[in-house]
C-alpha atoms as a PDB file:
ATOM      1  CA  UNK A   1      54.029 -74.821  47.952  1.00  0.00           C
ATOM      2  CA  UNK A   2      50.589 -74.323  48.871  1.00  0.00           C
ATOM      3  CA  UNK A   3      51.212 -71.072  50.325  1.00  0.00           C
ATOM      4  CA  UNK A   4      52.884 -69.467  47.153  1.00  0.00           C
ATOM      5  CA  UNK A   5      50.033 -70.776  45.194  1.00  0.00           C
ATOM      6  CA  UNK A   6      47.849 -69.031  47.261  1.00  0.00           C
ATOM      7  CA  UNK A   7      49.322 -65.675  47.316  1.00  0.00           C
ATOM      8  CA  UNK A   8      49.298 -65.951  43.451  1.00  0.00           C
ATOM      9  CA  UNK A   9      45.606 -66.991  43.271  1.00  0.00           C
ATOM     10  CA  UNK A  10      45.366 -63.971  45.453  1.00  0.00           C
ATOM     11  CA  UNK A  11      47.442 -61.828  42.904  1.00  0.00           C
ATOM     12  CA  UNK A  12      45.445 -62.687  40.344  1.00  0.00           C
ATOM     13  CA  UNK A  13      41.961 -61.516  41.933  1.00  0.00           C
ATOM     14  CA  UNK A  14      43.110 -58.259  42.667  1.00  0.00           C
ATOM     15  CA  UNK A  15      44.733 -57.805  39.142  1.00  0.00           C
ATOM     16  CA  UNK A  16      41.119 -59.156  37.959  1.00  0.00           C
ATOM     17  CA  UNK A  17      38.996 -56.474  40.081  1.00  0.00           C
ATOM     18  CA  UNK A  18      41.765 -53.573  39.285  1.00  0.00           C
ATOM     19  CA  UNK A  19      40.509 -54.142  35.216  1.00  0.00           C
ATOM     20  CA  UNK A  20      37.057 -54.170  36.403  1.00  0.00           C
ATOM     21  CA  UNK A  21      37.518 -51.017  38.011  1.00  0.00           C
ATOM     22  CA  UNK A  22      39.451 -49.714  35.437  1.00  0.00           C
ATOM     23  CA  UNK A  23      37.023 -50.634  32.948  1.00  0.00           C
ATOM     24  CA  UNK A  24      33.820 -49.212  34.671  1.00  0.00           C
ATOM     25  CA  UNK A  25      35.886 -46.003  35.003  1.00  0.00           C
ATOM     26  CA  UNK A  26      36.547 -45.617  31.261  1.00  0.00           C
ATOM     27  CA  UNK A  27      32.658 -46.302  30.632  1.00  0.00           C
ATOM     28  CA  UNK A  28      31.275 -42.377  29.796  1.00  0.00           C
ATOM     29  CA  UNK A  29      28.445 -41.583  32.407  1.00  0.00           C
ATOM     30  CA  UNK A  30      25.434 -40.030  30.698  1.00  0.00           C
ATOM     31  CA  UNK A  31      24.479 -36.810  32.643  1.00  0.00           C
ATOM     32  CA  UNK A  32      20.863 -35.653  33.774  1.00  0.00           C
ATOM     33  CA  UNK A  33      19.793 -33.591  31.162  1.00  0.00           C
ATOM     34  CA  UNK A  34      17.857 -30.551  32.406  1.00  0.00           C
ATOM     35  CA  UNK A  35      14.050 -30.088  31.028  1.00  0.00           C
ATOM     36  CA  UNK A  36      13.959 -27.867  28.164  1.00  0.00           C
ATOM     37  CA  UNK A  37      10.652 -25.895  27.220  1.00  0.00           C
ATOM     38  CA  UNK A  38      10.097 -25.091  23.816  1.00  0.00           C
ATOM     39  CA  UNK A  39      11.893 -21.455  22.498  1.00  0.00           C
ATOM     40  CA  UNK A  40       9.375 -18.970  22.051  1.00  0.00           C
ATOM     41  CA  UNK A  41       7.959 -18.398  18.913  1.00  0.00           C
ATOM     42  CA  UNK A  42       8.387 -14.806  17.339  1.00  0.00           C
ATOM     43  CA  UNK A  43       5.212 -13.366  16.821  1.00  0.00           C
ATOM     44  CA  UNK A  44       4.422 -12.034  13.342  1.00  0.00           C
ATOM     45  CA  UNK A  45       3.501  -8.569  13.024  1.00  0.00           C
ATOM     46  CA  UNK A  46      -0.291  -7.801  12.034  1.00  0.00           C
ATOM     47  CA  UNK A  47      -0.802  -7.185   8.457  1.00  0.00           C
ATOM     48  CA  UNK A  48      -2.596  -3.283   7.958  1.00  0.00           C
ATOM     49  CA  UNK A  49      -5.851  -4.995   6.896  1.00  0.00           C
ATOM     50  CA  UNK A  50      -6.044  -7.204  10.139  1.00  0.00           C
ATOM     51  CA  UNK A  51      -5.664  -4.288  12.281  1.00  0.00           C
ATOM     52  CA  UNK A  52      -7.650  -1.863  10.287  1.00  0.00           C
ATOM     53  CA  UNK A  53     -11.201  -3.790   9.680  1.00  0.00           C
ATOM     54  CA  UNK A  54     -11.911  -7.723   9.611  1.00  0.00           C
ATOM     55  CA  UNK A  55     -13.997  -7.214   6.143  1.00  0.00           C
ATOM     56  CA  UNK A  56     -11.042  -5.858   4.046  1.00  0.00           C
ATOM     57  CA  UNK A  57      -8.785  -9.589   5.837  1.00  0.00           C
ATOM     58  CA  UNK A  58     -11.660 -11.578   4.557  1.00  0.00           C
ATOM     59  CA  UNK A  59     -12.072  -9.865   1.127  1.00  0.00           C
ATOM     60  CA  UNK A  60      -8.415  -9.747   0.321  1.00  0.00           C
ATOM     61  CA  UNK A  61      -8.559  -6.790  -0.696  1.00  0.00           C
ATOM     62  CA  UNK A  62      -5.538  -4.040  -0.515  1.00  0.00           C
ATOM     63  CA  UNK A  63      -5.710  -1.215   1.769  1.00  0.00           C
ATOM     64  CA  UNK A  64      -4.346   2.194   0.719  1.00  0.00           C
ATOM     65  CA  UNK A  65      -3.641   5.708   2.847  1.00  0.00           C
ATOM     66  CA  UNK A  66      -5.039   8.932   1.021  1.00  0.00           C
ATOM     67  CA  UNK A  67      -4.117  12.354   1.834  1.00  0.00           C
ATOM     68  CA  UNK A  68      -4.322  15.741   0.371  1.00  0.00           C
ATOM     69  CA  UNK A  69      -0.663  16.722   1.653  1.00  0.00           C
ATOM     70  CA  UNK A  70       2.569  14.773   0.839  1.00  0.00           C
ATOM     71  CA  UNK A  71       5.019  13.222   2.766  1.00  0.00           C
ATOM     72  CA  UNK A  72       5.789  14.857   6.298  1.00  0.00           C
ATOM     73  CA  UNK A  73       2.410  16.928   6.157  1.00  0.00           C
ATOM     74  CA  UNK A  74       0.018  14.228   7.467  1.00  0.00           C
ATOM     75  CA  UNK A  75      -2.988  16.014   8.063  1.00  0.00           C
ATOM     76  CA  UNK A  76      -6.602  15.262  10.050  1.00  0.00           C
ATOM     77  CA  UNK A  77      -7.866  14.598   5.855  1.00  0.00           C
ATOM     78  CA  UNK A  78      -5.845  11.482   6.247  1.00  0.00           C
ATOM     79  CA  UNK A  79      -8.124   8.057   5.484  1.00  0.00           C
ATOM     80  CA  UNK A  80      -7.346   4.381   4.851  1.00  0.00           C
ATOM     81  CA  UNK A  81      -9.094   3.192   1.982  1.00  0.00           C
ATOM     82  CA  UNK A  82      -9.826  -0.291   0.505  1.00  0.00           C
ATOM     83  CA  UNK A  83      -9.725  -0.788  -3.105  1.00  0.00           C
ATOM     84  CA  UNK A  84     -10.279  -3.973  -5.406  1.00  0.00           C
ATOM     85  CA  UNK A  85      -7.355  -2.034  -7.584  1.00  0.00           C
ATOM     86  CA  UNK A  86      -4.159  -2.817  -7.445  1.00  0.00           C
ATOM     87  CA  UNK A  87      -1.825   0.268  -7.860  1.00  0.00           C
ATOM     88  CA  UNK A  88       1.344  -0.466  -8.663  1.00  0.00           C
ATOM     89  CA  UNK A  89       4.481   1.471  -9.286  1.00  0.00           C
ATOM     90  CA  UNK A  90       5.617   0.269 -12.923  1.00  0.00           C
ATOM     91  CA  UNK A  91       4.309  -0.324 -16.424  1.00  0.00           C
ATOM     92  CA  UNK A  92       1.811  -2.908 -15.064  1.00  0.00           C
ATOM     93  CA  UNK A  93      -0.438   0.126 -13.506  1.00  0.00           C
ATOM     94  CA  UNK A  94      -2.378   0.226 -16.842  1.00  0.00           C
ATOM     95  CA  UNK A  95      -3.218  -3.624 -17.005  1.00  0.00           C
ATOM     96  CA  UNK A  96      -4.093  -3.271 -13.036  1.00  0.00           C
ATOM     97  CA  UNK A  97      -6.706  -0.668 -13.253  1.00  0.00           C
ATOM     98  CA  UNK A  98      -9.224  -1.815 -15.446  1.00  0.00           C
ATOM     99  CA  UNK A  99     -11.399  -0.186 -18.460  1.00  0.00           C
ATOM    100  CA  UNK A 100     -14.789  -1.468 -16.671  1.00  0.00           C
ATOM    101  CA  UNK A 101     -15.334  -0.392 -13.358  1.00  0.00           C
ATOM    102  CA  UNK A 102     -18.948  -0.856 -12.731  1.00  0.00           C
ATOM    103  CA  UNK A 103     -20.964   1.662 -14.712  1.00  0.00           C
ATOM    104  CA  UNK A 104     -17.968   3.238 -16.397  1.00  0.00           C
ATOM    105  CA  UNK A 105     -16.222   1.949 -19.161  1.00  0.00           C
ATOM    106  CA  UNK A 106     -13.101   3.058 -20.988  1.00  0.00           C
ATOM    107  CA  UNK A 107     -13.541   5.601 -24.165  1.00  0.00           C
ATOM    108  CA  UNK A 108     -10.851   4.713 -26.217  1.00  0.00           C
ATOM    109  CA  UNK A 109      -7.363   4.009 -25.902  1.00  0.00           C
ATOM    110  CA  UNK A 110      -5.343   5.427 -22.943  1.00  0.00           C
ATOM    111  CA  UNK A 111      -4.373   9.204 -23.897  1.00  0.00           C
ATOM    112  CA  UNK A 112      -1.028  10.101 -24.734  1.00  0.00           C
ATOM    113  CA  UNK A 113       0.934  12.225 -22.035  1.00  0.00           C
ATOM    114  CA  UNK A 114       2.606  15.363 -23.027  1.00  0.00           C
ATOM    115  CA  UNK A 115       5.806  14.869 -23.112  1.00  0.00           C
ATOM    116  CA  UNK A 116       6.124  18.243 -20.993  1.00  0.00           C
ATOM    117  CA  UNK A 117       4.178  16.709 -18.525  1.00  0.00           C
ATOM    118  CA  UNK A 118       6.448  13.843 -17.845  1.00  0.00           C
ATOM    119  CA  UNK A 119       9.389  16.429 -17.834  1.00  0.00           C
ATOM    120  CA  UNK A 120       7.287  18.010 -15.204  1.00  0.00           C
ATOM    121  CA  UNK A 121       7.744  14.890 -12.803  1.00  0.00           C
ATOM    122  CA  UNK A 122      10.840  13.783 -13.961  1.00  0.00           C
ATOM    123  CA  UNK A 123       9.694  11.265 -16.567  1.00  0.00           C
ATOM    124  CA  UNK A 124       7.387   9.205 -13.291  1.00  0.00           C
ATOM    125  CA  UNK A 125       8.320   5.373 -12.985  1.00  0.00           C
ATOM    126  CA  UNK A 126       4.381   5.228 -13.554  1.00  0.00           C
ATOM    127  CA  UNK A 127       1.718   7.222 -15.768  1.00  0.00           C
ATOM    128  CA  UNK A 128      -1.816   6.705 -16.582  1.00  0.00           C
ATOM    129  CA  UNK A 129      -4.469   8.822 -18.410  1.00  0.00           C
ATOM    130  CA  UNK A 130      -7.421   7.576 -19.269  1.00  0.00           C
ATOM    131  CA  UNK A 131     -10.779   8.382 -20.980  1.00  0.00           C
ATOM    132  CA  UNK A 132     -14.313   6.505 -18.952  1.00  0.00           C
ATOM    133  CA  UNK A 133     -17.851   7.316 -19.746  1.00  0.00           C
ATOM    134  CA  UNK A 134     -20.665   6.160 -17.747  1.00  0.00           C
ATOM    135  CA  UNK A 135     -24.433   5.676 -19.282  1.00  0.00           C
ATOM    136  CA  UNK A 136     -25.670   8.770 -18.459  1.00  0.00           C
ATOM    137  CA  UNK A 137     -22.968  10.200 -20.659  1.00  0.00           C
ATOM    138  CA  UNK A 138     -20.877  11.747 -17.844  1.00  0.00           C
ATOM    139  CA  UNK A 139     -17.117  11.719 -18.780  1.00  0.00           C
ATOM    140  CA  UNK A 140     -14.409  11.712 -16.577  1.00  0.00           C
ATOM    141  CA  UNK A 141     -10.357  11.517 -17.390  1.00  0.00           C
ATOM    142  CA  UNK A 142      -8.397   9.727 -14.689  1.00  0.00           C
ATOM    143  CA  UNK A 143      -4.724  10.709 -14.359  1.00  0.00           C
ATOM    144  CA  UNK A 144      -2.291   8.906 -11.451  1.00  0.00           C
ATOM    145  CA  UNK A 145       1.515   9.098 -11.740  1.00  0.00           C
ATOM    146  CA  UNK A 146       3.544   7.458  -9.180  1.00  0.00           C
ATOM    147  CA  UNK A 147       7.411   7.546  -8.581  1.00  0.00           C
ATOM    148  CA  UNK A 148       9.622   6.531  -5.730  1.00  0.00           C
ATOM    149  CA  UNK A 149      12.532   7.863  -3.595  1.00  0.00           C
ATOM    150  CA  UNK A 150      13.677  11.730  -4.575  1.00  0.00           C
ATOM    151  CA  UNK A 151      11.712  11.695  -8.094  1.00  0.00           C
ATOM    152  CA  UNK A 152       8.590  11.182  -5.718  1.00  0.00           C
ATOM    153  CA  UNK A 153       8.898  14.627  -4.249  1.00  0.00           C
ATOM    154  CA  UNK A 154       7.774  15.844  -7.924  1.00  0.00           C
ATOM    155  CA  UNK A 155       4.771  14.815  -7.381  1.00  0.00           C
ATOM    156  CA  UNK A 156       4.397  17.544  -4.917  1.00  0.00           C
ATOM    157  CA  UNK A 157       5.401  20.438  -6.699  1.00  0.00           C
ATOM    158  CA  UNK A 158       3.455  20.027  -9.876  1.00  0.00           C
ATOM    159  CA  UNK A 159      -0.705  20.072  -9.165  1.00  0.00           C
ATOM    160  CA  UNK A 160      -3.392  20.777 -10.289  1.00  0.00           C
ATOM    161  CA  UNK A 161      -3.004  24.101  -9.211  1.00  0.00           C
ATOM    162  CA  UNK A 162      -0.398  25.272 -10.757  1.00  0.00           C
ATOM    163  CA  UNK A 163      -1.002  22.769 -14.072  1.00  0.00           C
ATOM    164  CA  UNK A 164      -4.452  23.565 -14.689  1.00  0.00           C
ATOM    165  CA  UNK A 165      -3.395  27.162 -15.547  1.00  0.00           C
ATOM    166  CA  UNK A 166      -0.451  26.157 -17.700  1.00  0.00           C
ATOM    167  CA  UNK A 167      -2.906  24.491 -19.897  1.00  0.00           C
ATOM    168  CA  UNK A 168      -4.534  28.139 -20.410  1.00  0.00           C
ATOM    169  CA  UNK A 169      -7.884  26.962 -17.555  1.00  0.00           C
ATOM    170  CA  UNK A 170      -8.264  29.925 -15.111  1.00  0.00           C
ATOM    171  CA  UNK A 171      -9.001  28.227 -11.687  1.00  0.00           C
ATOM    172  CA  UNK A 172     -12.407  30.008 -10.189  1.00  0.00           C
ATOM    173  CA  UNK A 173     -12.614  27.895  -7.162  1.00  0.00           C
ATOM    174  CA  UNK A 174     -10.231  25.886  -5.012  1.00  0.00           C
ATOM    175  CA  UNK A 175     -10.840  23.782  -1.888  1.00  0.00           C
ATOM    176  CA  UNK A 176     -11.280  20.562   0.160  1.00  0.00           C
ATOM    177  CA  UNK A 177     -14.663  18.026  -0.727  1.00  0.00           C
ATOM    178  CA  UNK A 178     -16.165  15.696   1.069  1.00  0.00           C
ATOM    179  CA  UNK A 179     -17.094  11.858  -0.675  1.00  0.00           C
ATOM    180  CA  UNK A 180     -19.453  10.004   1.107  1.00  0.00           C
ATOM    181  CA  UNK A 181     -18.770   6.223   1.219  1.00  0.00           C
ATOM    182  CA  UNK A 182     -20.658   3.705   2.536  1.00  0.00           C
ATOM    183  CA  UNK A 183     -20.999   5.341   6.310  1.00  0.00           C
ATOM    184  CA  UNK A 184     -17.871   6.969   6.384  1.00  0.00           C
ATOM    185  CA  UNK A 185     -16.479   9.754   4.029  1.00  0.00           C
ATOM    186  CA  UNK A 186     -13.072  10.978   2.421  1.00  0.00           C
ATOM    187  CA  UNK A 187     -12.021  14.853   1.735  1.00  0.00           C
ATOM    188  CA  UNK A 188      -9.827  15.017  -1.751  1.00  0.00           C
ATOM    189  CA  UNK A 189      -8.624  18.412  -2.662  1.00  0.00           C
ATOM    190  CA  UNK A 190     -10.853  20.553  -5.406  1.00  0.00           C
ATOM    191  CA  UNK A 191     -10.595  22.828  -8.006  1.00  0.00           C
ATOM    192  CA  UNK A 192     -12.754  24.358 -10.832  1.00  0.00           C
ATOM    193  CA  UNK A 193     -11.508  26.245 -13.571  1.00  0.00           C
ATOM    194  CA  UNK A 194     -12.841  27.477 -16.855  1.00  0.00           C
ATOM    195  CA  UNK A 195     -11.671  28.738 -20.618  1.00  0.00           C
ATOM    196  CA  UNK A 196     -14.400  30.172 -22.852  1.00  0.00           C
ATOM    197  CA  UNK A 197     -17.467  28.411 -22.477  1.00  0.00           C
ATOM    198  CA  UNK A 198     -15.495  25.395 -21.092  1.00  0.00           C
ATOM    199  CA  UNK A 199     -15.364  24.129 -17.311  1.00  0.00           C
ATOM    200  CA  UNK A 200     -13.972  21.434 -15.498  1.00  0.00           C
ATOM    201  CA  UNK A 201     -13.794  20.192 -12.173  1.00  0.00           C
ATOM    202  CA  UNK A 202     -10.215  18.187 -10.793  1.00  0.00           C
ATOM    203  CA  UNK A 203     -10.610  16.014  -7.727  1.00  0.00           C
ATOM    204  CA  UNK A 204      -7.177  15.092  -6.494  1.00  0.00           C
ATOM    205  CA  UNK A 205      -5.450  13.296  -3.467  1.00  0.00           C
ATOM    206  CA  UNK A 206      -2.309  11.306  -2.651  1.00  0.00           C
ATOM    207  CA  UNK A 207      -1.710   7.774  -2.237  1.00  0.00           C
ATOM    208  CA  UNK A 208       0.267   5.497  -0.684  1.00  0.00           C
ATOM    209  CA  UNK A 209       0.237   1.511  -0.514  1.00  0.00           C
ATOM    210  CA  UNK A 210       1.567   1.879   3.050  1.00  0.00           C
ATOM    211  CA  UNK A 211       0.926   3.557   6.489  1.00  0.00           C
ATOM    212  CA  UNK A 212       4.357   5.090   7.072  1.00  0.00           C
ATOM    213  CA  UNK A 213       4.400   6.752   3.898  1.00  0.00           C
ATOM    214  CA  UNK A 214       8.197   5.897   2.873  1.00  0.00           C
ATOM    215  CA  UNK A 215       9.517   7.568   0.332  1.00  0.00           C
ATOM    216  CA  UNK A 216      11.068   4.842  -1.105  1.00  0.00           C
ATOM    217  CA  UNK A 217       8.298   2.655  -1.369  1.00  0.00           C
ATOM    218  CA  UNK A 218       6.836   5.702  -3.441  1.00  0.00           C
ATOM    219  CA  UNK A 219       3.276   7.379  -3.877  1.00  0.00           C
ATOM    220  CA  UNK A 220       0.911   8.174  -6.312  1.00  0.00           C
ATOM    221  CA  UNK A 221      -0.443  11.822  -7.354  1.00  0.00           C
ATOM    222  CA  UNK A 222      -4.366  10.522  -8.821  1.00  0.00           C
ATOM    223  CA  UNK A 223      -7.079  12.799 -10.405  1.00  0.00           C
ATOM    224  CA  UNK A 224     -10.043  12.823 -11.727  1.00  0.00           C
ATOM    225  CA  UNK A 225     -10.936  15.600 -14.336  1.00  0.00           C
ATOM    226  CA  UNK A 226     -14.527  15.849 -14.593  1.00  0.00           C
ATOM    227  CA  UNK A 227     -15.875  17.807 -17.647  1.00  0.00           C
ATOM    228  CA  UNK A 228     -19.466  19.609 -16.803  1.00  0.00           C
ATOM    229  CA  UNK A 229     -21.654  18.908 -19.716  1.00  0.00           C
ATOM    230  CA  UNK A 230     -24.937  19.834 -17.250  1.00  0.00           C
ATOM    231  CA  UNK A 231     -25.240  21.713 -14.146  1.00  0.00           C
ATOM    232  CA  UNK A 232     -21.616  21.705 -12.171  1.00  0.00           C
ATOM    233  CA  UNK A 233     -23.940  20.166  -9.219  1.00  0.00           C
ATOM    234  CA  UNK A 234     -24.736  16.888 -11.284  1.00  0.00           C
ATOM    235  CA  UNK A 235     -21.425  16.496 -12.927  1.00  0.00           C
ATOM    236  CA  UNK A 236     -19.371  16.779  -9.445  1.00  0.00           C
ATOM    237  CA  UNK A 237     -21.605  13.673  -8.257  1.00  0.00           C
ATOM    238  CA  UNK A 238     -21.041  11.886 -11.285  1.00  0.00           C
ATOM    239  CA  UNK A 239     -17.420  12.325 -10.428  1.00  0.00           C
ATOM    240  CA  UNK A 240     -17.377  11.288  -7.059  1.00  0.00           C
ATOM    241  CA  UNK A 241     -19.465   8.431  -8.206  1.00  0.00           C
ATOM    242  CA  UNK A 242     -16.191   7.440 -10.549  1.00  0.00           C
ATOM    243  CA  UNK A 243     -14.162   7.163  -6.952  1.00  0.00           C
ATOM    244  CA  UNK A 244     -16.404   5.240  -5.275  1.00  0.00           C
ATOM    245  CA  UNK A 245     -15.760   2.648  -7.898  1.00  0.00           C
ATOM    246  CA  UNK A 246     -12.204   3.038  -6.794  1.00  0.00           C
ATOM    247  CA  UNK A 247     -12.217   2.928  -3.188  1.00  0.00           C
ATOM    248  CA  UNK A 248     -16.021   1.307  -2.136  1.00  0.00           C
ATOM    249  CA  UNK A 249     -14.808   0.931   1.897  1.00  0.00           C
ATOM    250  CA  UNK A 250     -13.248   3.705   4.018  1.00  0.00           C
ATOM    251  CA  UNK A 251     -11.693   1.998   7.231  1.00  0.00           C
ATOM    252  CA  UNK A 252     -12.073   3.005  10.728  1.00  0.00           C
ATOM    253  CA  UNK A 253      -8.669   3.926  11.538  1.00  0.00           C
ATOM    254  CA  UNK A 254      -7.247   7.030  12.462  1.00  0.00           C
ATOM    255  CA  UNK A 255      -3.249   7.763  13.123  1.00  0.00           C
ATOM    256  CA  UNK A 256      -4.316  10.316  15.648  1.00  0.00           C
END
């Protein structure tokens, strides 16, 4: 008797370690995780104004290319300009340029467009002519249309060059001038006509609110008409005064 009772005793301690066993086995083991270092961050691309100039970053300020040739034509002319303006593509151009800027003030309200001339670009997505005057009496009519995409290349193929004369002006000169700014200087296209005992002088450029020039983020065709009331000398400054009101900083960069 004592001997079976000892072989079950026995029987029952390895039945008791087998569950153990069995029970440590079913336990999930937690595996060594391996270090893990942060995922790199993407860096975000440099906004124009922080790579152009740290002044036009702090003021805020929007930063425009000018040229005097359109879209594929980039030429050595080509400047980056800073403006306090904002111009905009869209019926919101006229509430974004203001009728004070500095010495000049709006004459009136903004002049009605021809309705030839908007068949001209193919009715622009935005149009603006207006009448300033500054206290010396010096008058000045700023024009900018601005379209986007295929209606953009419109823009192109109706100037001053070949508008002037369809308003019955005979162009007598035609060229590039230089605007001094600050310590730096643009070049805008020129041109000087006449009719009877009339003259005018039309300072003109293109503009675009980004450095690759995409056609469909659009451009903007903007004169300035200056009438000479004096000598053609002090009515050219006066005009070139009138764009330094609209672009007070030209930037250091160059695309070539």
């Amino acid at each position: 008797m004592f001997r079976a009772s000892a072989r079950y005793l026995v029987v029952i301690g390895l039945l008791l370690v087998v569950a153990m066993a069995a029970q440590f086995l079913s336990q999930p083991k937690s595996l060594p995780q391996p270090a893990l270092s942060p995922s790199p961050q993407p860096q975000s691309l440099p906004q124009p104004a922080s790579t152009l100039t740290p002044r036009a970053t702090r003021a805020l300020l929007p930063v425009y290319v000018i040229d005097v040739e359109g879209w594929y034509q980039i030429t050595r002319h080509e400047r980056a300009v800073v403006s306090p303006y904002k111009f905009s593509i869209g019926d919101e151009l006229a509430e974004n340029i203001p009728r004070s800027m500095g010495e000049w003030q709006a004459q009136g309200a903004d002049l009605f467009i021809d309705p030839e001339i908007r068949k001209w670009f193919d009715n622009p997505e935005a149009a603006l002519m207006r009448s300033y005057q500054d206290g010396q009496r010096n008058s000045v009519i700023l024009a900018i249309f601005g379209s986007k995409g295929e209606k953009s290349y419109h823009l192109f193929e109706h100037t001053p060059v070949t508008c002037v004369p369809g308003q019955g002006w005979k162009i007598t000169e035609e060229g590039l001038e230089p605007i001094a700014i600050g310590d730096a200087e643009i070049e805008v296209r020129r041109v000087v006509a006449e009719v009877e005992s009339r003259k005018q002088i039309v300072l003109w450029w293109y503009l675009w609110d980004n450095l690759e020039r995409y056609p469909e983020d659009g451009l903007f065709s903007v004169r300035v008409h200056i009438y000479v009331t004096g000598s053609e000398s002090e009515s050219l400054e006066a005009g070139k005064t009138f764009v330094r009101q609209l672009f007070p900083e030209v930037l250091s960069w160059r695309r070539f």
